[in-house]
Protein backbone atom coordinates (compact mmCIF):
# COMPACT_ATOMS: atom_id res chain seq x y z
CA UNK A 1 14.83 7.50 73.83
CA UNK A 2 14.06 10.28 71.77
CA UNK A 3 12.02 13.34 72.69
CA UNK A 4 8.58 12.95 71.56
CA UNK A 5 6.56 16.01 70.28
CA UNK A 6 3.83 17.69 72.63
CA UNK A 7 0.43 16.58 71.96
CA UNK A 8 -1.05 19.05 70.39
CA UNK A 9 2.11 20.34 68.59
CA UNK A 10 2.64 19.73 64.61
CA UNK A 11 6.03 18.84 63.34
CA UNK A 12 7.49 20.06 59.46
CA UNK A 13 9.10 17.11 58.09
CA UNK A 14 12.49 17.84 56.99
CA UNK A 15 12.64 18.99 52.75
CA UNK A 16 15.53 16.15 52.41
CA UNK A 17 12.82 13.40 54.32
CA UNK A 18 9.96 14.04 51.63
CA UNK A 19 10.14 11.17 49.26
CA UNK A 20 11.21 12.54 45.71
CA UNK A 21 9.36 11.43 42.91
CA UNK A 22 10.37 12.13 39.07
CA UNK A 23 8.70 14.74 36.99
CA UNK A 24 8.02 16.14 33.76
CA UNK A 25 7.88 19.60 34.14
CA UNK A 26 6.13 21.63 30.88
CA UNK A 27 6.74 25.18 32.14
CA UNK A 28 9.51 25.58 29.74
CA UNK A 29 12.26 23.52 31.23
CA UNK A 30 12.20 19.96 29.21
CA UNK A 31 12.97 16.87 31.21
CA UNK A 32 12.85 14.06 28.07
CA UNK A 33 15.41 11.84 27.50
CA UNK A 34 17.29 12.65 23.87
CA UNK A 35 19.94 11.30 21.72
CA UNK A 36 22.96 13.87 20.74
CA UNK A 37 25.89 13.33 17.91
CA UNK A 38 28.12 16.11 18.24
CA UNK A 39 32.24 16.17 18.12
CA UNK A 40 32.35 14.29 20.86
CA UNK A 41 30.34 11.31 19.18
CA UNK A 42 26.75 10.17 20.12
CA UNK A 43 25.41 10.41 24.00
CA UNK A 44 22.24 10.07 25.77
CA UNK A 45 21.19 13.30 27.80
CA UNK A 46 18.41 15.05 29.53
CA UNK A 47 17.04 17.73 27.17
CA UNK A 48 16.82 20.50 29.49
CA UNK A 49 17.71 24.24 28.60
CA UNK A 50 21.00 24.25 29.81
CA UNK A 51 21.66 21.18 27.72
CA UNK A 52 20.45 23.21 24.58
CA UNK A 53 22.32 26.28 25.51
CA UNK A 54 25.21 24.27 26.01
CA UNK A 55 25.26 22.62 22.78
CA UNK A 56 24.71 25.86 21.25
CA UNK A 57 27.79 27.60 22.82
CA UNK A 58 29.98 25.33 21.18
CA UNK A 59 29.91 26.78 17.90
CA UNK A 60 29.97 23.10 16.27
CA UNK A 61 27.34 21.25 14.51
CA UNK A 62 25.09 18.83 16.31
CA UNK A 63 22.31 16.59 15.80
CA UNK A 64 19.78 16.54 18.43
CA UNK A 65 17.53 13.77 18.42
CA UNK A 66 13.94 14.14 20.50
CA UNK A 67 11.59 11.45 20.88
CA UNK A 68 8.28 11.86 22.40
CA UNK A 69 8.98 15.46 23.16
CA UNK A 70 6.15 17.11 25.91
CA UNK A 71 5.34 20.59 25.89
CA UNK A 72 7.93 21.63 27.96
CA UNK A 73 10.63 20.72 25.30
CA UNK A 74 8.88 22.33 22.52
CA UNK A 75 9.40 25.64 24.92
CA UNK A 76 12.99 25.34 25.31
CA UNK A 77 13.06 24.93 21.63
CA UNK A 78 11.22 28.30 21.07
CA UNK A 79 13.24 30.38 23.68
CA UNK A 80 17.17 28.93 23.54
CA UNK A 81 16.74 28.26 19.22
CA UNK A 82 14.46 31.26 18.92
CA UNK A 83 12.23 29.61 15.67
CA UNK A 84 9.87 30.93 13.68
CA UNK A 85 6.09 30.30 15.15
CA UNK A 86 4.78 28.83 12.12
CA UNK A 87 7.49 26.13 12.34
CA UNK A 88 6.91 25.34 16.26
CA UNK A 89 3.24 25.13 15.33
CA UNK A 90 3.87 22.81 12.97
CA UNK A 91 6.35 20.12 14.67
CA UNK A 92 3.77 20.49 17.43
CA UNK A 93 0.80 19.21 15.11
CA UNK A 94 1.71 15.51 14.23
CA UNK A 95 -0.19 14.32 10.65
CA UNK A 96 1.52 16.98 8.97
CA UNK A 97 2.12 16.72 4.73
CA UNK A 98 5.88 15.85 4.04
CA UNK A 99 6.87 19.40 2.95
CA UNK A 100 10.45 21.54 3.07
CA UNK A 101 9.91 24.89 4.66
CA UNK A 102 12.68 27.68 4.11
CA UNK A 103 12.45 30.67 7.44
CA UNK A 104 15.85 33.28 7.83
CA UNK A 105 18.42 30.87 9.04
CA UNK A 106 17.17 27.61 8.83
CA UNK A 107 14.46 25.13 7.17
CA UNK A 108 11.73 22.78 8.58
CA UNK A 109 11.25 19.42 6.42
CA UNK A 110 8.96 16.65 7.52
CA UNK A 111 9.43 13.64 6.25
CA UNK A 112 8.12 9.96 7.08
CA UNK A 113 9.90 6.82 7.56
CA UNK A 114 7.93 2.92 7.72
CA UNK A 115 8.23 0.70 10.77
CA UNK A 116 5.95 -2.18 11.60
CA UNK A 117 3.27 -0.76 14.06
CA UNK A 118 -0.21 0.25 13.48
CA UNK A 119 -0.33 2.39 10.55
CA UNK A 120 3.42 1.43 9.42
CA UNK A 121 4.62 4.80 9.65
CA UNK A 122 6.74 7.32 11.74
CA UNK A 123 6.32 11.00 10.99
CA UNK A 124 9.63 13.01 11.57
CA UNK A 125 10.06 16.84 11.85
CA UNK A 126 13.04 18.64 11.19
CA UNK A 127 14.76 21.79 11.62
CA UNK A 128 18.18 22.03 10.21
CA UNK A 129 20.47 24.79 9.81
CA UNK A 130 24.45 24.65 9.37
CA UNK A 131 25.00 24.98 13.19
CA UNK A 132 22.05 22.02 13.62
CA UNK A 133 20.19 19.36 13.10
CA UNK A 134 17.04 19.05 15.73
CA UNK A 135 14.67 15.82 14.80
CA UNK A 136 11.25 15.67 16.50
CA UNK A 137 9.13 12.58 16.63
CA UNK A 138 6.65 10.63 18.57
CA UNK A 139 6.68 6.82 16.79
CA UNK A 140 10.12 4.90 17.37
CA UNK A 141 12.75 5.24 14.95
CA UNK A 142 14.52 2.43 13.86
CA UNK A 143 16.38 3.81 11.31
CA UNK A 144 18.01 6.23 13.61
CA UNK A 145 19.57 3.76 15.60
CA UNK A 146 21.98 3.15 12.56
CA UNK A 147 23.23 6.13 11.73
CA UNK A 148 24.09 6.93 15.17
CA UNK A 149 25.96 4.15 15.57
CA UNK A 150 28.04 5.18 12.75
CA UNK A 151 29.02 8.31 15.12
CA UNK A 152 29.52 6.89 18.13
CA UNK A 153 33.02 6.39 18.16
CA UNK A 154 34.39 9.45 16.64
CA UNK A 155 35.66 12.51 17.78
CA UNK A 156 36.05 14.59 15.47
CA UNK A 157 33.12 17.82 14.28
CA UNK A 158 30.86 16.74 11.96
CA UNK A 159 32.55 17.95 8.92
CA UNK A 160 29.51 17.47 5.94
CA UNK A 161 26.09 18.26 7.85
CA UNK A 162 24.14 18.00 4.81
CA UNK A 163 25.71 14.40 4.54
CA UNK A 164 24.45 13.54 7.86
CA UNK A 165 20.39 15.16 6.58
CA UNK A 166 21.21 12.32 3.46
CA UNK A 167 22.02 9.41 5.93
CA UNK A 168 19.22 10.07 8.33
CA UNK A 169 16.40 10.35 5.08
CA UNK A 170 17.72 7.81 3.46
CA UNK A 171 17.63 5.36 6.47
CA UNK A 172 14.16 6.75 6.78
CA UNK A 173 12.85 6.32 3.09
CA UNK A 174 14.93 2.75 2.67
CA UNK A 175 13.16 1.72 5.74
CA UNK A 176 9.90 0.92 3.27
CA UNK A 177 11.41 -1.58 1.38
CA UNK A 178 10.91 -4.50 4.22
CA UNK A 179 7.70 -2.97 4.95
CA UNK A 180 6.67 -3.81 1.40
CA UNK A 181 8.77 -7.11 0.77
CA UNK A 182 6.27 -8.00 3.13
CA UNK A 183 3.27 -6.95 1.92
CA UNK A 184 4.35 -8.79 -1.38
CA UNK A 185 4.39 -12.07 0.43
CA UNK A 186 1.33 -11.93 2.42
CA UNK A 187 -0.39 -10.71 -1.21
CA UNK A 188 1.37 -13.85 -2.39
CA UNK A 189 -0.05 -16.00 0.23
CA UNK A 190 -3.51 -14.41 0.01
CA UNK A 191 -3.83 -15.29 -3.74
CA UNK A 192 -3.23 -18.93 -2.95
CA UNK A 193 -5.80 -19.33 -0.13
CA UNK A 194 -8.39 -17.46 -2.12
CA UNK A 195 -7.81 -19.90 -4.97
CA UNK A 196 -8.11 -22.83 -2.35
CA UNK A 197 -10.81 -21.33 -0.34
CA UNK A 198 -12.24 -18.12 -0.29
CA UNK A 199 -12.83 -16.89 3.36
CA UNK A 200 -14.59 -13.70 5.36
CA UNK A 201 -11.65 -12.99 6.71
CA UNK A 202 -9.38 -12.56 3.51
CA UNK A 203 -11.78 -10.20 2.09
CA UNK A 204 -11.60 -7.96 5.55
CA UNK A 205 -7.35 -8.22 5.26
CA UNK A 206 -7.54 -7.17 1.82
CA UNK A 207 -9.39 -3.99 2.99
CA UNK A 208 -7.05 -3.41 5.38
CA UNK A 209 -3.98 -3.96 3.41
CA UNK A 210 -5.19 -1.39 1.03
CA UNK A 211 -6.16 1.10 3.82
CA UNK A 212 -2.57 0.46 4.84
CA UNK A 213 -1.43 1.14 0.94
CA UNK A 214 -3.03 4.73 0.76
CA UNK A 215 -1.84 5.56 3.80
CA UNK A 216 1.87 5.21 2.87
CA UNK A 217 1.09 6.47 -0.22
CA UNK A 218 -0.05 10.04 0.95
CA UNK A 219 2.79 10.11 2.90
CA UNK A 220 5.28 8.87 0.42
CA UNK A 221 4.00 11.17 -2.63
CA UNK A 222 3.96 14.59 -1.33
CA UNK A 223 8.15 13.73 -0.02
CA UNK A 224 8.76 12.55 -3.92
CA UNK A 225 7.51 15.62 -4.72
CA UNK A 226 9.46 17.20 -2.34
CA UNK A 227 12.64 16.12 -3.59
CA UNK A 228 11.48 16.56 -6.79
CA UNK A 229 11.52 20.63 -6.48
CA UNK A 230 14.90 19.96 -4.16
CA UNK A 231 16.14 18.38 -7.25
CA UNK A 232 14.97 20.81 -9.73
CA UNK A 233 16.12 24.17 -7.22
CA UNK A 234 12.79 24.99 -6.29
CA UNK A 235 13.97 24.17 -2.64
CA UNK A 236 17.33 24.31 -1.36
CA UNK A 237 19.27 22.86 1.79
CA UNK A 238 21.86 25.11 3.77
CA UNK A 239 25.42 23.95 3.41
CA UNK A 240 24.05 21.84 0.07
CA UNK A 241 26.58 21.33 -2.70
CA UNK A 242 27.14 19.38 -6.03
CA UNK A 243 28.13 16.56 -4.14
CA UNK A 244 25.77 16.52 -1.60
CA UNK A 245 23.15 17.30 -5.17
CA UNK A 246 24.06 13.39 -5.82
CA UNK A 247 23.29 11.40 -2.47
CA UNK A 248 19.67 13.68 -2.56
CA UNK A 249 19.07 12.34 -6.14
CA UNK A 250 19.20 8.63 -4.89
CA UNK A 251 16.41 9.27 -2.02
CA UNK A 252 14.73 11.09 -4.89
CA UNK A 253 15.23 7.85 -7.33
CA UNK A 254 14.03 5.47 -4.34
CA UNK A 255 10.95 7.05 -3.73
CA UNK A 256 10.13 7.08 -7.23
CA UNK A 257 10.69 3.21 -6.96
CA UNK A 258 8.43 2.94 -3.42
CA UNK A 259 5.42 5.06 -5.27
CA UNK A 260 5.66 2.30 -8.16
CA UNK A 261 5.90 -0.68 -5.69
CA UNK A 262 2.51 0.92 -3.89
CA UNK A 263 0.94 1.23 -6.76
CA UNK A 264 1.61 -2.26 -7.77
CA UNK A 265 0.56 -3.53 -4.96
CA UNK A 266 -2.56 -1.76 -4.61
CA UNK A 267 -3.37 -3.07 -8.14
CA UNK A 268 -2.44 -6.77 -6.83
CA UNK A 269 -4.75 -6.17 -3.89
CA UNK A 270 -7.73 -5.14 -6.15
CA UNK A 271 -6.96 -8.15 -8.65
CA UNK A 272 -6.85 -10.52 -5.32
CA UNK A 273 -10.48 -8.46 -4.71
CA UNK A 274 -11.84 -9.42 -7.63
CA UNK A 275 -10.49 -12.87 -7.59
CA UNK A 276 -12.14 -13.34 -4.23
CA UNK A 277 -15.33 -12.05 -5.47
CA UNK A 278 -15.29 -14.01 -8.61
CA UNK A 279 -14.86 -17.55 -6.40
CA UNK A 280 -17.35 -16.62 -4.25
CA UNK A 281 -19.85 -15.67 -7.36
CA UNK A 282 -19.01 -18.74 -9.18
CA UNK A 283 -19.44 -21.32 -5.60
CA UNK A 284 -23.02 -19.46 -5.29
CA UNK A 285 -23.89 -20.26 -9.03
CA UNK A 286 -22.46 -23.96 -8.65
CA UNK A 287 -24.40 -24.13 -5.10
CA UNK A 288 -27.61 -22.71 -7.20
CA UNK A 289 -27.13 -25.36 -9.97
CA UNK A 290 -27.21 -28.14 -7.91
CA UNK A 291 -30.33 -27.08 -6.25
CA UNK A 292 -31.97 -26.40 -9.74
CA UNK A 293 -30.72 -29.74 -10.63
CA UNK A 294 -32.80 -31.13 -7.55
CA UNK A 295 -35.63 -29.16 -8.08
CA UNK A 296 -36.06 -30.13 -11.64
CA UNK A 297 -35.53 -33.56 -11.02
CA UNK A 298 -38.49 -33.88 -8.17
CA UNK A 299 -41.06 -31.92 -10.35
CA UNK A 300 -41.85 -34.57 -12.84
CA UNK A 301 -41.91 -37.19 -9.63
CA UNK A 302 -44.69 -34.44 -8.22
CA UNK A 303 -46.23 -33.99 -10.82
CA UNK A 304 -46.81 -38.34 -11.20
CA UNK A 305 -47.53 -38.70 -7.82
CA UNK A 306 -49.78 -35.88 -7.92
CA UNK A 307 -51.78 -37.02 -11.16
CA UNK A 308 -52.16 -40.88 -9.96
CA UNK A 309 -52.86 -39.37 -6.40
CA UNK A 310 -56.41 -38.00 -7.99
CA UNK A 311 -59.96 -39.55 -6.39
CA UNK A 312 -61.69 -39.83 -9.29
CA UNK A 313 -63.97 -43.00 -9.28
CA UNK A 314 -62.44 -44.47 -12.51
CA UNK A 315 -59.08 -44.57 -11.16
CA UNK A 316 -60.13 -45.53 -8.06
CA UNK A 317 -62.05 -48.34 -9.68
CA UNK A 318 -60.14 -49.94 -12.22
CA UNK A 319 -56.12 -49.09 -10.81
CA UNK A 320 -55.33 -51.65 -8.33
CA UNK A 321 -52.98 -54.09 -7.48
CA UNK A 322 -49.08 -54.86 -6.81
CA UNK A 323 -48.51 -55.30 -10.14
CA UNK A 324 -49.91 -51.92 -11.34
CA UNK A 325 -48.36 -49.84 -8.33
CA UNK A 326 -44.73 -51.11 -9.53
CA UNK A 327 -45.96 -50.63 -13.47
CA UNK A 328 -47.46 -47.40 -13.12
CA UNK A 329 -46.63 -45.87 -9.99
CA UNK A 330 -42.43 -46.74 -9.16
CA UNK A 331 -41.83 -47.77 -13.06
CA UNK A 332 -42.86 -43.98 -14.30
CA UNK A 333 -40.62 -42.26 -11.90
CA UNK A 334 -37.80 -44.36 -12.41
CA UNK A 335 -38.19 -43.86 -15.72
CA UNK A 336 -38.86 -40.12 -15.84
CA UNK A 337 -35.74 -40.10 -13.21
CA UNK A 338 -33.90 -41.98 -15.89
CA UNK A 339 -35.09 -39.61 -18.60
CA UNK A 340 -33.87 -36.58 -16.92
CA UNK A 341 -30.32 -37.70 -15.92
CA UNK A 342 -29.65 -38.54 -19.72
CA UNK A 343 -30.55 -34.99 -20.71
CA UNK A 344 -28.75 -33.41 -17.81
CA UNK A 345 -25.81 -35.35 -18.73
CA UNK A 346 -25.96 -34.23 -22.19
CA UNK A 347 -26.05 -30.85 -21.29
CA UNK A 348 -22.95 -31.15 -19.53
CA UNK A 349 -24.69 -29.88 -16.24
CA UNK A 350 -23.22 -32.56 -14.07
C-alpha cells in the first residue's frame, strides 16, 4: 500500500492533477474562436496575439473574421494593429449608424446585413486596409459563410482586396431580399384574412411588421448614403480602382432598390391598417343597425301595450273579451310589426 500522509499534515496537489477548465481571458490575450482567408485559403483559429502577429508578419493580405469578440480581443486588436481610439470605441459600441470612416492607414465602415432573428439584422464593423481586412460582429452571419467558401480551396494571395470588401457587402446587402420576399407574402396573406375576418391579432402583427420596417430602414438608408458619397468621391477605399468603381455601384444600385421595396411595404402595411380599421368600423355600424332595427321595431309594440295597459275605468269597463284582446291587443302589433318591416324594406335597411 501506499504511504498515507500524517494526520495533521496538508498535502499540495500536483499543478498537472488540478482539473483544467477553459477560459476566456480579457486581459489582453483573446481566446475566441475566428475565421481567417489568407494565401493559404480559409481556416478556423484561436484569435490570440500571436495569431494576429503572425498573420501580420506575413506581409500578405488577410481577412480576419471575429464573431462575438470579448474584451480581450478588442485589446489585441488595439496593441498588435495599433488603431486609432475613436475606431476601437466604435466597433466596441454595437447600434452604431452605417458610416465609412477614413484614419492614416486604414478605414472603419459599418455596415448591416438581414438575417431572420429578432430584429432581422446583423450589424458588421470593419477595418480594412491593403494589408487587411478585420470584420467584427456579434449576430451570426450567414452571408459570410459564402464567400468563404469561395476561398477555401485556393492557395494563392488574395490578389484584388477591394474585390473581396465587394463580395463580403454585397452578400451582406443581397441578404435583404429574402428577408423582404417574405414580408411581401405574409402582407399578402394578411390582406386576405383581414378581408375574411378582421382579428386582434392582425392588427398587433401589423405593428410589428412596421416596427420591423423602420428598423431596416435606418439601417439601410444611412449605408445608401454611404455609397452614395463612395460613389460620388466623397469617400474612398484603399487599393480602390475603376474596376473595383463598378462592383461598388451595383451594392449602391441594390440598396437604392431595398429603400424602395421598404417603403412599399411600409405603405402596404398602412393600407392593410386602414383596411383593418375600415372592416372593423363598418361590422360595428352593421352590428349597430341591427340593434336600431330591433329597437325601433319594439317601440311601437311598447308603446300599444303600454297605452291599452292604462287603468282607467272606461277601458276597464267596456274592453273585454277574446275577441277584443286578438282585435285590439295581438291584431295592432301585428299590424304595426307589419307596417314597419314594409318601410324598413323600402329603405333598403335589411
Amino acid at each position: 500500500m501506499a504511504d498515507e500522509p500524517a494526520t495533521g499534515q496538508t498535502t499540495e496537489p500536483s499543478p498537472d492533477s488540478l482539473p483544467k477548465e477553459p477560459t476566456r481571458p480579457t486581459d489582453g490575450q483573446g481566446s475566441s474562436p475566428c475565421d481567417v482567408v489568407h494565401a493559404g485559403g480559409a481556416e478556423r483559429l484561436e484569435f490570440t496575439r500571436e495569431t494576429a502577429e503572425s498573420l501580420l508578419t506575413t506581409e500578405r493580405f488577410f481577412w480576419l473574421d471575429l464573431p462575438q469578440p470579448t474584451q480581450g480581443d478588442f485589446e489585441v486588436l488595439r496593441d498588435v494593429f495599433q488603431f486609432h481610439p475613436l475606431a476601437l470605441e466604435d466597433s466596441e459600441h454595437f447600434g452604431q449608424r452605417a458610416k465609412l470612416d477614413d484614419y492614416d492607414d486604414f478605414v472603419f465602415l459599418v455596415v448591416y446585413g438581414a438575417v431572420p432573428d429578432e430584429d432581422r439584422l446583423v450589424e458588421v464593423h470593419c477595418f480594412y486596409s491593403e494589408r487587411y481586412l478585420i470584420t467584427v460582429h456579434r449576430d451570426d452571419a450567414p452571408a459570410f459563410a459564402e464567400v468563404r467558401r469561395r476561398y477555401q480551396k485556393r492557395n494563392t494571395p488574395v490578389e484584388n482586396p477591394a474585390l473581396l470588401v465587394y463580395r463580403i457587402i454585397d452578400g451582406l446587402v443581397d441578404s435583404f431580399f429574402p428577408i423582404l420576399a417574405d414580408f411581401d407574402d405574409r402582407i399578402d396573406e394578411l390582406e386576405n384574412q383581414i378581408f375574411l375576418q378582421a382579428k386582434e391579432e392582425q392588427l398587433q402583427e401589423i405593428f410589428a411588421m412596421k416596427r420591423l420596417l423602420v428598423g431596416m430602414r435606418k439601417a439601410v438608408t444611412p449605408q445608401r448614403d454611404m455609397f452614395a458619397g463612395l460613389m460620388g468621391g466623397v469617400a474612398e477605399l484603399p487599393g480602390m480602382t475603376e474596376e473595383n468603381e463598378r462592383y461598388f455601384r451595383d451594392i449602391y444600385d441594390h440598396l437604392i432598390r431595398i429603400s424602395d421595396l421598404i417603403d412599399t411595404y411600409r405603405d402596404l402595411l398602412t393600407g392593410a391598417m386602414d383596411v383593418f380599421l375600415s372592416t372593423a368600423s363598418n361590422r360595428l355600424n352593421v352590428v349597430t343597425k341591427q340593434l336600431a332595427v330591433i329597437a325601433t321595431i319594439f317601440l311601437p309594440l311598447s308603446f300599444i301595450t303600454g297605452f291599452f295597459g292604462q287603468n282607467f275605468g272606461w277601458m276597464v269597463g267596456h274592453i273585454g273579451g277574446w275577441p277584443v284582446f286578438l282585435g285590439l291587443g295581438i291584431g295592432s302589433e301585428l299590424l304595426a310589426l307589419a307596417i314597419l318591416l314594409a318601410f324598413f324594406r323600402r329603405r333598403g335597411w335589411f
